[in-house]
PDB file of N, CA and C in Angstrom:
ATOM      1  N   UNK A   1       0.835  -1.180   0.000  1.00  0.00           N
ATOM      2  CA  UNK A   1       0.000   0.000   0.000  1.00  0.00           C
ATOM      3  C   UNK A   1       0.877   1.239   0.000  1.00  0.00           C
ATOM      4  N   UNK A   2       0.685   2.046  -0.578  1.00  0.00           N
ATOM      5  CA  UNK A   2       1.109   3.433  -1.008  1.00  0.00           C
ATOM      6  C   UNK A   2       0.037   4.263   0.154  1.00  0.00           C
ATOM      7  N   UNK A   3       1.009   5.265   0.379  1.00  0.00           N
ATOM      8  CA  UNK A   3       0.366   6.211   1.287  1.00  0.00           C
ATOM      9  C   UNK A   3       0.837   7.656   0.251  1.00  0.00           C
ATOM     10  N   UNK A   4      -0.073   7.992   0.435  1.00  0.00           N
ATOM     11  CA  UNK A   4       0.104   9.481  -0.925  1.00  0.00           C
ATOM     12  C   UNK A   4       0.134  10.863   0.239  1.00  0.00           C
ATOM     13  N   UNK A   5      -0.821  10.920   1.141  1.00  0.00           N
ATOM     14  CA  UNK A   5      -1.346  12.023   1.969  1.00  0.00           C
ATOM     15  C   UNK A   5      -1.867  12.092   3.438  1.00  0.00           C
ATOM     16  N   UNK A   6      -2.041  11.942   4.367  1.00  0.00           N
ATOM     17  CA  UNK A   6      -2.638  12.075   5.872  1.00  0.00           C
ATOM     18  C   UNK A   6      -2.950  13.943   5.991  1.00  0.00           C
ATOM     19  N   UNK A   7      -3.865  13.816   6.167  1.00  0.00           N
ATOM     20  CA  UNK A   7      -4.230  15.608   6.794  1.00  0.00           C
ATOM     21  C   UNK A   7      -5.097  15.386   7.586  1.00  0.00           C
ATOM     22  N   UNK A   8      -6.036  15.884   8.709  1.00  0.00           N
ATOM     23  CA  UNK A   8      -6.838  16.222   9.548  1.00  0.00           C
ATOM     24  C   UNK A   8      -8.303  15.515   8.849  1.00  0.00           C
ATOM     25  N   UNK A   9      -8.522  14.313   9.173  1.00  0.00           N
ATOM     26  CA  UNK A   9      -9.698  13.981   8.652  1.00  0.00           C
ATOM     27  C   UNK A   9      -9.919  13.605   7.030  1.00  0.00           C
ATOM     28  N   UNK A  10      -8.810  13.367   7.004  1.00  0.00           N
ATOM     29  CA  UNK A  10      -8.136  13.235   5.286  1.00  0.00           C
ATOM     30  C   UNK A  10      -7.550  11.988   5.161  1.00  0.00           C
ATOM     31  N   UNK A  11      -7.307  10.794   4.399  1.00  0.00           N
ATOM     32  CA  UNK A  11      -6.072   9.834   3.541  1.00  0.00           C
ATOM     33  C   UNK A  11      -6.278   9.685   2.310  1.00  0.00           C
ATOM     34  N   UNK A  12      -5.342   9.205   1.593  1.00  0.00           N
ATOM     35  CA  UNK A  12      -5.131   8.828   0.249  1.00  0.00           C
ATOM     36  C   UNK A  12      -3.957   8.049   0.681  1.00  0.00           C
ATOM     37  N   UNK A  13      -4.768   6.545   0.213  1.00  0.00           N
ATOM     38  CA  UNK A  13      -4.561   5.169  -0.176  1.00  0.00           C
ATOM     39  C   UNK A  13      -4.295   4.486  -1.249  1.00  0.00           C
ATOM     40  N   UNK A  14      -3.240   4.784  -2.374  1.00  0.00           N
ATOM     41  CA  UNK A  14      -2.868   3.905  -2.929  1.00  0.00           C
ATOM     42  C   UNK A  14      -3.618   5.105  -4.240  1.00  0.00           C
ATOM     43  N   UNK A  15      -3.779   5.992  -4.161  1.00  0.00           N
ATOM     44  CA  UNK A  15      -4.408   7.054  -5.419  1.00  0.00           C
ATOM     45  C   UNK A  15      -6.048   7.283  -4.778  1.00  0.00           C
ATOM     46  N   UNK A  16      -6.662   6.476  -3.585  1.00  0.00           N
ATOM     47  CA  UNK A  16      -8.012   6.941  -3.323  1.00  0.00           C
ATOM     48  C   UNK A  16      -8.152   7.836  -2.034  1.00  0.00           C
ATOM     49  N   UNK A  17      -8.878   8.432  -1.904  1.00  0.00           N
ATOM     50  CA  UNK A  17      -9.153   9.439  -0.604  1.00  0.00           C
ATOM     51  C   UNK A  17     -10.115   9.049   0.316  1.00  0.00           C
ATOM     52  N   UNK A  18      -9.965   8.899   1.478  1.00  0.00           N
ATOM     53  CA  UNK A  18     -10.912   8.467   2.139  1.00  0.00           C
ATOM     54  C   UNK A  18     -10.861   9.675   3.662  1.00  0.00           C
ATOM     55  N   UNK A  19     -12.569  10.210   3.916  1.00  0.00           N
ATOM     56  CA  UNK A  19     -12.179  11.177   4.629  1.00  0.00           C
ATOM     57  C   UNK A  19     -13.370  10.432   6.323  1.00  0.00           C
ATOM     58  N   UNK A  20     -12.967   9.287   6.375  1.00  0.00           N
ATOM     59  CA  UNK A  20     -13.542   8.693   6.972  1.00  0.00           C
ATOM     60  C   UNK A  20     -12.384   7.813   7.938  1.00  0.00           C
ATOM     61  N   UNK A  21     -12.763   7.110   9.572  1.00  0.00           N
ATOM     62  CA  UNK A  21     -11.766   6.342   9.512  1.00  0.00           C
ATOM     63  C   UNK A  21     -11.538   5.315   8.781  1.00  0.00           C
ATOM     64  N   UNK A  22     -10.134   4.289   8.714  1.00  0.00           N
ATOM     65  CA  UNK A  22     -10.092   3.483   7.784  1.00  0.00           C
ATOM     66  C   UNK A  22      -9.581   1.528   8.628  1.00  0.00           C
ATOM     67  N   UNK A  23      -9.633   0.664   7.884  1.00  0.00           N
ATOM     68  CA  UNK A  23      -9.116  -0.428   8.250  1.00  0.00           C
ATOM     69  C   UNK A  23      -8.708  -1.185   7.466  1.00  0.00           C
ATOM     70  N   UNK A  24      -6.989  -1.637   7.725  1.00  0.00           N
ATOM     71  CA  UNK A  24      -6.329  -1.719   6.827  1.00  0.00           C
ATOM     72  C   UNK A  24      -6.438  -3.874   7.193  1.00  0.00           C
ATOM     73  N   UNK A  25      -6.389  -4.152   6.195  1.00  0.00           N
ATOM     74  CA  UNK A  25      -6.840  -5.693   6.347  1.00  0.00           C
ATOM     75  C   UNK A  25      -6.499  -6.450   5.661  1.00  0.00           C
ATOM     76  N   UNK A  26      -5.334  -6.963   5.608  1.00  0.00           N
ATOM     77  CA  UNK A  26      -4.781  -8.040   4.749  1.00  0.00           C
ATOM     78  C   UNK A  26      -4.609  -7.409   3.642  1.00  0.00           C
ATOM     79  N   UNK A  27      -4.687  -6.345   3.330  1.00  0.00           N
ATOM     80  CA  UNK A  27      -4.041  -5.433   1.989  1.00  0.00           C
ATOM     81  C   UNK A  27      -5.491  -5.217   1.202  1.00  0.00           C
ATOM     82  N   UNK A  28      -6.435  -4.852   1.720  1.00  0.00           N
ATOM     83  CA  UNK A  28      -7.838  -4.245   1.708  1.00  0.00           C
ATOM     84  C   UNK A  28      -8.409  -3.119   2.636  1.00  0.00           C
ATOM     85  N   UNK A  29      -8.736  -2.299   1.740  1.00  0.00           N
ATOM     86  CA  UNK A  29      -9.185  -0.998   2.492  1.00  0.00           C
ATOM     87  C   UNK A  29     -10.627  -0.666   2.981  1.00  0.00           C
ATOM     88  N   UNK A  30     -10.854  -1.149   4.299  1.00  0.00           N
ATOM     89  CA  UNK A  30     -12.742  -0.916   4.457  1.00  0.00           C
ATOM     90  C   UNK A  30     -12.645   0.256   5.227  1.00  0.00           C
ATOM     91  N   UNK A  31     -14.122   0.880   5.885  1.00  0.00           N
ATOM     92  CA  UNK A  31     -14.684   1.914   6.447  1.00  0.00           C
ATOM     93  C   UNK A  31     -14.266   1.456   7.666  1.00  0.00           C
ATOM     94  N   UNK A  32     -14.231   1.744   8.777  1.00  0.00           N
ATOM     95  CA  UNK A  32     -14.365   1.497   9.957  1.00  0.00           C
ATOM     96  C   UNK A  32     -15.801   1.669  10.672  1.00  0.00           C
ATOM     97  N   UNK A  33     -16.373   0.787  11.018  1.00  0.00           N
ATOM     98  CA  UNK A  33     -17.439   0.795  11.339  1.00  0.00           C
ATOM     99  C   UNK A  33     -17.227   1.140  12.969  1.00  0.00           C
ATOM    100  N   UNK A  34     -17.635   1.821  13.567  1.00  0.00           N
ATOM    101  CA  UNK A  34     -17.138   2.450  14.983  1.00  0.00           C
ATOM    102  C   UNK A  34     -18.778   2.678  15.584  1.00  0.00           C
ATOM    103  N   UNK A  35     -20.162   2.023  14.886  1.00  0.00           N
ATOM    104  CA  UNK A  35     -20.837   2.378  15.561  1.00  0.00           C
ATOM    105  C   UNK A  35     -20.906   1.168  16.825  1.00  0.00           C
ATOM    106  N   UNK A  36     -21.008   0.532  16.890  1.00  0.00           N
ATOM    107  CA  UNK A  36     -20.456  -0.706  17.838  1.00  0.00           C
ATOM    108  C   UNK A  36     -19.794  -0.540  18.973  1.00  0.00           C
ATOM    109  N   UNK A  37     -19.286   0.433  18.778  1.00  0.00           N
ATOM    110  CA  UNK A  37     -17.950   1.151  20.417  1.00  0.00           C
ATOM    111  C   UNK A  37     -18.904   2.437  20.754  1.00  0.00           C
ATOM    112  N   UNK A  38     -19.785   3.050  20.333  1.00  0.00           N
ATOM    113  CA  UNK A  38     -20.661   4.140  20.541  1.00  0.00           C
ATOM    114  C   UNK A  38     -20.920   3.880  22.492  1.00  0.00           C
ATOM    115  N   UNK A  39     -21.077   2.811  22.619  1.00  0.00           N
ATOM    116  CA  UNK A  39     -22.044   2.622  23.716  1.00  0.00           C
ATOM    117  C   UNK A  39     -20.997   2.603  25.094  1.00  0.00           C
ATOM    118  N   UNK A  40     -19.587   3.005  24.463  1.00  0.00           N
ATOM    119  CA  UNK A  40     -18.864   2.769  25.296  1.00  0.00           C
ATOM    120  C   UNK A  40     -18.244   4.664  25.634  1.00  0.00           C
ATOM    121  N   UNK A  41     -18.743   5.692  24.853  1.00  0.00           N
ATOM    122  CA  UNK A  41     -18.713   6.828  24.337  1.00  0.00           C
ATOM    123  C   UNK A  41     -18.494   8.006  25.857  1.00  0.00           C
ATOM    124  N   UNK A  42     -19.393   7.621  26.629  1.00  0.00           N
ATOM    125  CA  UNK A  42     -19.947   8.247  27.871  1.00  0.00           C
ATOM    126  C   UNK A  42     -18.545   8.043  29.032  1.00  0.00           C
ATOM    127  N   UNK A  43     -18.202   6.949  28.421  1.00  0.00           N
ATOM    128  CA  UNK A  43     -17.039   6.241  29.446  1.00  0.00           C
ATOM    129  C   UNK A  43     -15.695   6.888  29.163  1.00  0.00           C
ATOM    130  N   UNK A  44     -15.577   7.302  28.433  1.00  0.00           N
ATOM    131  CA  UNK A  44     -14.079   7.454  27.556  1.00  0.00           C
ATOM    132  C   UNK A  44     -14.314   8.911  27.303  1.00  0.00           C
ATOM    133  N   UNK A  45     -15.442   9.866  27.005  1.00  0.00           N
ATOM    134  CA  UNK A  45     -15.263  11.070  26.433  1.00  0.00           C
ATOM    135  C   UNK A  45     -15.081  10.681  24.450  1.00  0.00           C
ATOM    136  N   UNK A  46     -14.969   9.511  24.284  1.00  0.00           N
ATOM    137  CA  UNK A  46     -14.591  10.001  22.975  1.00  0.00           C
ATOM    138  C   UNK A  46     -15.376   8.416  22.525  1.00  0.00           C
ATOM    139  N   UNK A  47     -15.392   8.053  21.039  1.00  0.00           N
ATOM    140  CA  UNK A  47     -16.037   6.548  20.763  1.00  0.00           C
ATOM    141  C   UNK A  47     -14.533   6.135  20.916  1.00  0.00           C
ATOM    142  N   UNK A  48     -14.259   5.028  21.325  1.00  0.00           N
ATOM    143  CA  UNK A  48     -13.165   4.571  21.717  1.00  0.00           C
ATOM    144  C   UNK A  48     -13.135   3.092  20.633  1.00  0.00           C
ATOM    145  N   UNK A  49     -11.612   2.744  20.595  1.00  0.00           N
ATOM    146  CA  UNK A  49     -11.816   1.172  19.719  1.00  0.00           C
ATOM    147  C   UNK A  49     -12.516   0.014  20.788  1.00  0.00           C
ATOM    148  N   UNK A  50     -13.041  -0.192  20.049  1.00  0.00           N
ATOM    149  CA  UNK A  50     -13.317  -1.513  21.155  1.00  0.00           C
ATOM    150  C   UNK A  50     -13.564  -3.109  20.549  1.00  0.00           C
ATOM    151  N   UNK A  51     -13.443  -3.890  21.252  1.00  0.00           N
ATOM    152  CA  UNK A  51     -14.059  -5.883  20.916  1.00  0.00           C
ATOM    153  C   UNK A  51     -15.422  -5.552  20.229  1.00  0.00           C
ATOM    154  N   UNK A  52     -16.357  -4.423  20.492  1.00  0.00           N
ATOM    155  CA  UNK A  52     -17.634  -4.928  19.594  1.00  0.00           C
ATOM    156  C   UNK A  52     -17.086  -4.508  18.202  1.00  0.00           C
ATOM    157  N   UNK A  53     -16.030  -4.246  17.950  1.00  0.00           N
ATOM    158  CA  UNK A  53     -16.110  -3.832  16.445  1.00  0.00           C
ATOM    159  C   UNK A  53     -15.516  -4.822  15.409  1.00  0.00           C
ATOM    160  N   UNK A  54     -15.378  -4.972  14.373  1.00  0.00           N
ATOM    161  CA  UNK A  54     -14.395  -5.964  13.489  1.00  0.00           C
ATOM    162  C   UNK A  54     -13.210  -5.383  13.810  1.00  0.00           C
ATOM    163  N   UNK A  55     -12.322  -6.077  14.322  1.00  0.00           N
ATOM    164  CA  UNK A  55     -10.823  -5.854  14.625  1.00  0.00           C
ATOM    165  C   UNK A  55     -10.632  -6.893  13.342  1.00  0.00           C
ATOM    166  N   UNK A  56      -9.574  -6.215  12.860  1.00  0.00           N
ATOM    167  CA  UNK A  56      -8.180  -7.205  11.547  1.00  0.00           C
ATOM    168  C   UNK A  56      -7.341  -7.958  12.340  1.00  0.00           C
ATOM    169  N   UNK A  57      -7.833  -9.056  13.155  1.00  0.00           N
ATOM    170  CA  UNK A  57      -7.168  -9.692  13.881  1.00  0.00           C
ATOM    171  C   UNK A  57      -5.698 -10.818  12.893  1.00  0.00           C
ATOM    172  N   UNK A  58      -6.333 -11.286  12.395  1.00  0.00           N
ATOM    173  CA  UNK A  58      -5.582 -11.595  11.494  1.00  0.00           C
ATOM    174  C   UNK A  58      -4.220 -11.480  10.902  1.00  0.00           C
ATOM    175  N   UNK A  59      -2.995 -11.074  11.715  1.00  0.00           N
ATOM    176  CA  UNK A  59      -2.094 -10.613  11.336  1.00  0.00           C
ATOM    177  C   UNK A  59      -0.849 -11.193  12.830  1.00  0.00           C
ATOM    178  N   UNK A  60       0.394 -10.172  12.498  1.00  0.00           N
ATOM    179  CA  UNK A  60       1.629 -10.472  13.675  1.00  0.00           C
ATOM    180  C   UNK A  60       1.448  -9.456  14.615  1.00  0.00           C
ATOM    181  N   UNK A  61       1.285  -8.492  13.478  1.00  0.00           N
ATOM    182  CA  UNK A  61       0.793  -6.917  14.299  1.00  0.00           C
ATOM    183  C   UNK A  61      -0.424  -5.766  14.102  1.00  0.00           C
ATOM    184  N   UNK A  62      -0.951  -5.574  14.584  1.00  0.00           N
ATOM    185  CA  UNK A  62      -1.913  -4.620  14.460  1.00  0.00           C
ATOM    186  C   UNK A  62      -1.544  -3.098  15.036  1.00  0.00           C
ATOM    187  N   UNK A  63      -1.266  -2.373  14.051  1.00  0.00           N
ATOM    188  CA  UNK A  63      -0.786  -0.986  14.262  1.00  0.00           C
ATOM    189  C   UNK A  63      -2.350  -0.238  14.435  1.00  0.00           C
ATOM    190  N   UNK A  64      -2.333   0.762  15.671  1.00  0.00           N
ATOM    191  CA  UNK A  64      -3.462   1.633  15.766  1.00  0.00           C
ATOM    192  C   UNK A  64      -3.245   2.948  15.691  1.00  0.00           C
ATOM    193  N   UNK A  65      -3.569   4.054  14.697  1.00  0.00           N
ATOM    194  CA  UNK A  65      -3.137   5.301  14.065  1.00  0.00           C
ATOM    195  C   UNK A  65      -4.713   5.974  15.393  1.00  0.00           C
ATOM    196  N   UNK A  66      -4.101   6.676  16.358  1.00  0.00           N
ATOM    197  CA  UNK A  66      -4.615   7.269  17.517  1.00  0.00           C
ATOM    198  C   UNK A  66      -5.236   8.611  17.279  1.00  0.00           C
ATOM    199  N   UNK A  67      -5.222   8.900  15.810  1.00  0.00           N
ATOM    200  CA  UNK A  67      -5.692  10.443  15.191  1.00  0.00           C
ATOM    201  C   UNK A  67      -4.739  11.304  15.689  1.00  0.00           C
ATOM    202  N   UNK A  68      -4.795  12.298  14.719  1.00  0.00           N
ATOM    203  CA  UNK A  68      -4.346  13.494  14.705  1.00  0.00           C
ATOM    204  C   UNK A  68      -3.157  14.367  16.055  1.00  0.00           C
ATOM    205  N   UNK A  69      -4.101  13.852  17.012  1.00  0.00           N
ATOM    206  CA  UNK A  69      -3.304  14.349  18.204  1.00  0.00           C
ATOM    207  C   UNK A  69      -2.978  13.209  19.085  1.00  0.00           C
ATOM    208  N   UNK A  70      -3.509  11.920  18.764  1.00  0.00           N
ATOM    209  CA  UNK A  70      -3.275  10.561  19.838  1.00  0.00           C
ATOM    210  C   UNK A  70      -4.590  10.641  20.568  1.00  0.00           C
ATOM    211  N   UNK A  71      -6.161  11.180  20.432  1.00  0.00           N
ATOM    212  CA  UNK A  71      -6.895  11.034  20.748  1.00  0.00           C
ATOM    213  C   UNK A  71      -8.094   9.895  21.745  1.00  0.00           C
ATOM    214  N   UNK A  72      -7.671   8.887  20.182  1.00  0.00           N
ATOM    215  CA  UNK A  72      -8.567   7.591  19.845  1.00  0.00           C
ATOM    216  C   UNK A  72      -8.268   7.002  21.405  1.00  0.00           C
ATOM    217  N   UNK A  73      -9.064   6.540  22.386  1.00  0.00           N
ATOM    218  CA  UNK A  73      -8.692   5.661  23.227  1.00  0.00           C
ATOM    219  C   UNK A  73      -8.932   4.096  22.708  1.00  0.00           C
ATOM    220  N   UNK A  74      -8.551   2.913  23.555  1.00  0.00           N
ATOM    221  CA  UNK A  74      -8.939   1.806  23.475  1.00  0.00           C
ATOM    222  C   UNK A  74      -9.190   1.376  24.614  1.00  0.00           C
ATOM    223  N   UNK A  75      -9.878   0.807  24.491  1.00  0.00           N
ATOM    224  CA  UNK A  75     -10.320  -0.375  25.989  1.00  0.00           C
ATOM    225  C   UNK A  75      -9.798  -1.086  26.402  1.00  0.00           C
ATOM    226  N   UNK A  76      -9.288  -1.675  27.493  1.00  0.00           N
ATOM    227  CA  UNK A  76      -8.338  -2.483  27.872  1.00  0.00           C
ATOM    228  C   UNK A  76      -8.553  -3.880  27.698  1.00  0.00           C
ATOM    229  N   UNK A  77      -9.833  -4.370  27.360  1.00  0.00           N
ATOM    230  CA  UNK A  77     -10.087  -5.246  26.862  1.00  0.00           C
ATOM    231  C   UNK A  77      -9.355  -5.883  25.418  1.00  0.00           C
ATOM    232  N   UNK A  78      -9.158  -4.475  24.971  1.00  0.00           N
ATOM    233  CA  UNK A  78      -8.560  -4.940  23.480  1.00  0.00           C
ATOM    234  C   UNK A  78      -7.218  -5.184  23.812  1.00  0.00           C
ATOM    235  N   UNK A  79      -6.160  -4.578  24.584  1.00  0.00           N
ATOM    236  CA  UNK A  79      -4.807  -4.905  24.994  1.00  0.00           C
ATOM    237  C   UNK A  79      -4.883  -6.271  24.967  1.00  0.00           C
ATOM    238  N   UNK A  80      -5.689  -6.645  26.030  1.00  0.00           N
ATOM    239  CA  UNK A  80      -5.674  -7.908  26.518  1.00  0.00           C
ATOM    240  C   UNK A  80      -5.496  -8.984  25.283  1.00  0.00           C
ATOM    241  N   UNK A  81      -6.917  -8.811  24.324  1.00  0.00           N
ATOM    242  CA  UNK A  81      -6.800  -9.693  23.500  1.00  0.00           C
ATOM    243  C   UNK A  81      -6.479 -10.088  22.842  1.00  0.00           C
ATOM    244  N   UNK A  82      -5.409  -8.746  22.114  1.00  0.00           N
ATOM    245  CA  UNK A  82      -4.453  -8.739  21.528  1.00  0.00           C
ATOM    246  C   UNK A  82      -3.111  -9.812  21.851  1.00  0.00           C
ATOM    247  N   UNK A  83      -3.069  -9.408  23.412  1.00  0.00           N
ATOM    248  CA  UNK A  83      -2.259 -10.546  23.984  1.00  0.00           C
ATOM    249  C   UNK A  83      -2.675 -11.455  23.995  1.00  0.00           C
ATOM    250  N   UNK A  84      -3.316 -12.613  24.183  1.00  0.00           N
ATOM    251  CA  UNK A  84      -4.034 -13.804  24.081  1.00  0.00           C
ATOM    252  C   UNK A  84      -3.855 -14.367  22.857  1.00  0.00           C
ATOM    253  N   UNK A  85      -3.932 -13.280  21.787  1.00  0.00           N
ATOM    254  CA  UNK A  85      -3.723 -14.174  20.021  1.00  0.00           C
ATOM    255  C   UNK A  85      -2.694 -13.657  19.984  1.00  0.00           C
ATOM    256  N   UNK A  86      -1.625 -13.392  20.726  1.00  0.00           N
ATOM    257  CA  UNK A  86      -0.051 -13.098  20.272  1.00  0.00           C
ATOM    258  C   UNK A  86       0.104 -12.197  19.019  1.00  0.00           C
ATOM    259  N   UNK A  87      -0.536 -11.465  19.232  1.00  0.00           N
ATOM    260  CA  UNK A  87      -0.623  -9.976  18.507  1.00  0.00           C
ATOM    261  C   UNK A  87       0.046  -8.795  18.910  1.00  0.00           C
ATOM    262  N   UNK A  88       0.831  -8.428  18.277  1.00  0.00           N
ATOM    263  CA  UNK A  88       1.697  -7.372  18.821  1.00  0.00           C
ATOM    264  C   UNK A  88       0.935  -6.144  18.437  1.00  0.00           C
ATOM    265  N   UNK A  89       0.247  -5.013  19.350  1.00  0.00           N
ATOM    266  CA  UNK A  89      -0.335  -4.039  19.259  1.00  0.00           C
ATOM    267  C   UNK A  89       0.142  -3.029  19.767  1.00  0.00           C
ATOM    268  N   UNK A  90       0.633  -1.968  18.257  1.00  0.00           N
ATOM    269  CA  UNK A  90       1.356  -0.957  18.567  1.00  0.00           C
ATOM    270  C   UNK A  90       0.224   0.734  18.485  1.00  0.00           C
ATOM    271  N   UNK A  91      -0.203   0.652  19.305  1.00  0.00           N
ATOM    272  CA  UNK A  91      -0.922   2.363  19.183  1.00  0.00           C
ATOM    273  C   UNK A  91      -0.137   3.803  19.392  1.00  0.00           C
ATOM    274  N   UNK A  92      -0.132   4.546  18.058  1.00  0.00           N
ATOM    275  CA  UNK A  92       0.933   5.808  17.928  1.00  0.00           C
ATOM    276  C   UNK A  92      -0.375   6.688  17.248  1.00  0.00           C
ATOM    277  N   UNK A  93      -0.142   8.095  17.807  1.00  0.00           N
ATOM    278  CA  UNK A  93      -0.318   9.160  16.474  1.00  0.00           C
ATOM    279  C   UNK A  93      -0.874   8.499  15.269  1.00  0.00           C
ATOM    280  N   UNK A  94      -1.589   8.760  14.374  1.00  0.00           N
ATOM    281  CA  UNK A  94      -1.756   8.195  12.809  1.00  0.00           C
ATOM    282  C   UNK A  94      -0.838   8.860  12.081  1.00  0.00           C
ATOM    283  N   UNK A  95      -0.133   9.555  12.324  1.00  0.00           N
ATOM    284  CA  UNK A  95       1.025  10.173  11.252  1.00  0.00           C
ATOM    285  C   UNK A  95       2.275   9.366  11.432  1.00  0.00           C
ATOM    286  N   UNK A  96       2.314   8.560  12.246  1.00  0.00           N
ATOM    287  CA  UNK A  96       3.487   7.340  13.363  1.00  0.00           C
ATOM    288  C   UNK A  96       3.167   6.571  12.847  1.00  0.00           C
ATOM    289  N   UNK A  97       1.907   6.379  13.290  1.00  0.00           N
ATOM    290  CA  UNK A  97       1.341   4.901  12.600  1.00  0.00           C
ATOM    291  C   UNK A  97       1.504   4.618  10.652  1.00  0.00           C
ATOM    292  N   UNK A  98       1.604   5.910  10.080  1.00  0.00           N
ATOM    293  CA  UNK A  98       1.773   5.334   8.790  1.00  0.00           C
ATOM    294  C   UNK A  98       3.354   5.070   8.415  1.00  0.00           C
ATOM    295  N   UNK A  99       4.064   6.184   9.251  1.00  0.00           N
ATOM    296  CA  UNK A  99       5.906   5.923   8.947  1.00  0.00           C
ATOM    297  C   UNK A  99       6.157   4.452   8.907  1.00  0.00           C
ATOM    298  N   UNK A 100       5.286   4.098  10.313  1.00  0.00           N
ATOM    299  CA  UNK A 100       5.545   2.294  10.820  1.00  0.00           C
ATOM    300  C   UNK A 100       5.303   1.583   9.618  1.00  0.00           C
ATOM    301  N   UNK A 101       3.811   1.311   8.995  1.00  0.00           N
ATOM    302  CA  UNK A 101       3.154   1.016   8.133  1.00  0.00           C
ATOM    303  C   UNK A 101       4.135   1.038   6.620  1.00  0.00           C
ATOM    304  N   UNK A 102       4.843   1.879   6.243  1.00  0.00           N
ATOM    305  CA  UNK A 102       5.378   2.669   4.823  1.00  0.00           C
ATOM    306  C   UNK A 102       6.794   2.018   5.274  1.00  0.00           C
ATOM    307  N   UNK A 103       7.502   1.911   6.311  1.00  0.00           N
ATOM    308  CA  UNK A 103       8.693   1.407   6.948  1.00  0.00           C
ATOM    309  C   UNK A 103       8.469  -0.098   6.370  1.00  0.00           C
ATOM    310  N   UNK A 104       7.076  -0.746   7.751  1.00  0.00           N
ATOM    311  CA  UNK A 104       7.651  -2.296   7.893  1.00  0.00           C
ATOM    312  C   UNK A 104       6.058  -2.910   7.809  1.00  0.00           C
ATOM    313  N   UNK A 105       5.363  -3.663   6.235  1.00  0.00           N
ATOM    314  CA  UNK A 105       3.932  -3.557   6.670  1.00  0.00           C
ATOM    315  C   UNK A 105       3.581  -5.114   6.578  1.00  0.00           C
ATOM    316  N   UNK A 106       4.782  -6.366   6.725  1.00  0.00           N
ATOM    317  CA  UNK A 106       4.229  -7.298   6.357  1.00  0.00           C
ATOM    318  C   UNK A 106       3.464  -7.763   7.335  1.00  0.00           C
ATOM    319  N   UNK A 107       2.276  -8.624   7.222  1.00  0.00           N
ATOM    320  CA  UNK A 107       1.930  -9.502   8.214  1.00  0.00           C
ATOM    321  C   UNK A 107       1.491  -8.618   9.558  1.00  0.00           C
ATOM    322  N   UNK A 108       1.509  -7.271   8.741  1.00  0.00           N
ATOM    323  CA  UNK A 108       0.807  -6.096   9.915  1.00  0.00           C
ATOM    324  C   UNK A 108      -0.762  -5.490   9.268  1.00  0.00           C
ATOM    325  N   UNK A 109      -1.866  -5.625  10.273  1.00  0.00           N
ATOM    326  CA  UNK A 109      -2.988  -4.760  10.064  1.00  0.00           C
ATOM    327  C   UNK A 109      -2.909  -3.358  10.333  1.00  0.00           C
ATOM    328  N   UNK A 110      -4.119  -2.449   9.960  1.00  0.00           N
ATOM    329  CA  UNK A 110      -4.470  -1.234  11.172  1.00  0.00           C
ATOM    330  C   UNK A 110      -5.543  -0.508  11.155  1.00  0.00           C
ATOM    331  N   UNK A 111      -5.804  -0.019  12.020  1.00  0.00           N
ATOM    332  CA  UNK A 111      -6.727   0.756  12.520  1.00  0.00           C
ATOM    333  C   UNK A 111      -6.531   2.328  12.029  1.00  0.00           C
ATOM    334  N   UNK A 112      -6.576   3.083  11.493  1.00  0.00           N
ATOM    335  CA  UNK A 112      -6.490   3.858  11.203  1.00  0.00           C
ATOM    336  C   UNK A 112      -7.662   5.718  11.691  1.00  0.00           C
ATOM    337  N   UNK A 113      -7.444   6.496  12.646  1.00  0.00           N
ATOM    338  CA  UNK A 113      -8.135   7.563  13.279  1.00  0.00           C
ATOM    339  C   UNK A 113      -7.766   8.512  12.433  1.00  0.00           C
ATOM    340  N   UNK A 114      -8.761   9.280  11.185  1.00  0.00           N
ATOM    341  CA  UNK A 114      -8.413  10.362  10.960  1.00  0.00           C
ATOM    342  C   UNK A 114      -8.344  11.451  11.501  1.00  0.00           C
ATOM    343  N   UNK A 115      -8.953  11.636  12.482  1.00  0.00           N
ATOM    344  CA  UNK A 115      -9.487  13.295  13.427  1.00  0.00           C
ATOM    345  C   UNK A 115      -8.672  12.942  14.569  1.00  0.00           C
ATOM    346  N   UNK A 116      -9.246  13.758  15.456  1.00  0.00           N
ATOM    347  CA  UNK A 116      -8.569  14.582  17.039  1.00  0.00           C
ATOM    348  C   UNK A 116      -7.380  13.284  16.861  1.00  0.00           C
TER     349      UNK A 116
END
């Protein structure tokens, strides 16, 4: 995957733009569906990642791009489970998270936060 751009609520993926979050998946680009962590919203101040959502489990590593300023929280639930399937889960900045990604992307997923 080619990374062309990151701005504030902005990517371009490989020549496409997506101004939504994103999930990077075995070398497929979906939406992030984040209504699923909504309910966890009140708790965190923010929709946070969470187990109700499709995680790209599937991989060695799962990189999590934390938005703009490192915003995105996660639930500790997800640490956990990450550990359990011997998943190495690295959460940075999304501007971190793509150096990582553009650096070293085999056999790595991600989560991708465009905003805060």
């Amino acid at each position: 995957m080619r990374f062309q751009s990151f701005a504030f609520g902005s990517i371009q993926i490989d020549g496409k733009t997506y101004d939504h979050d994103v999930v990077l998946d075995r070398g497929v680009v979906r939406k992030r569906d984040k209504k699923a962590s909504r309910s966890f919203r009140s708790a965190y101040g923010h929709t946070p990642l969470s187990l109700s959502e499709k995680i790209p489990w599937h991989c060695r590593r799962l990189v999590v791009g934390t938005g703009a300023q490192g915003a995105l929280p996660l639930v500790a639930e997800l640490r956990r489970e990450a550990e359990r399937r011997g998943v190495e889960l690295v959460a940075v900045p999304t501007a971190d998270a793509i150096a990582l990604l553009e650096k070293d992307s085999e056999d790595t997923n991600a989560v991708l936060h465009l905003t805060c």
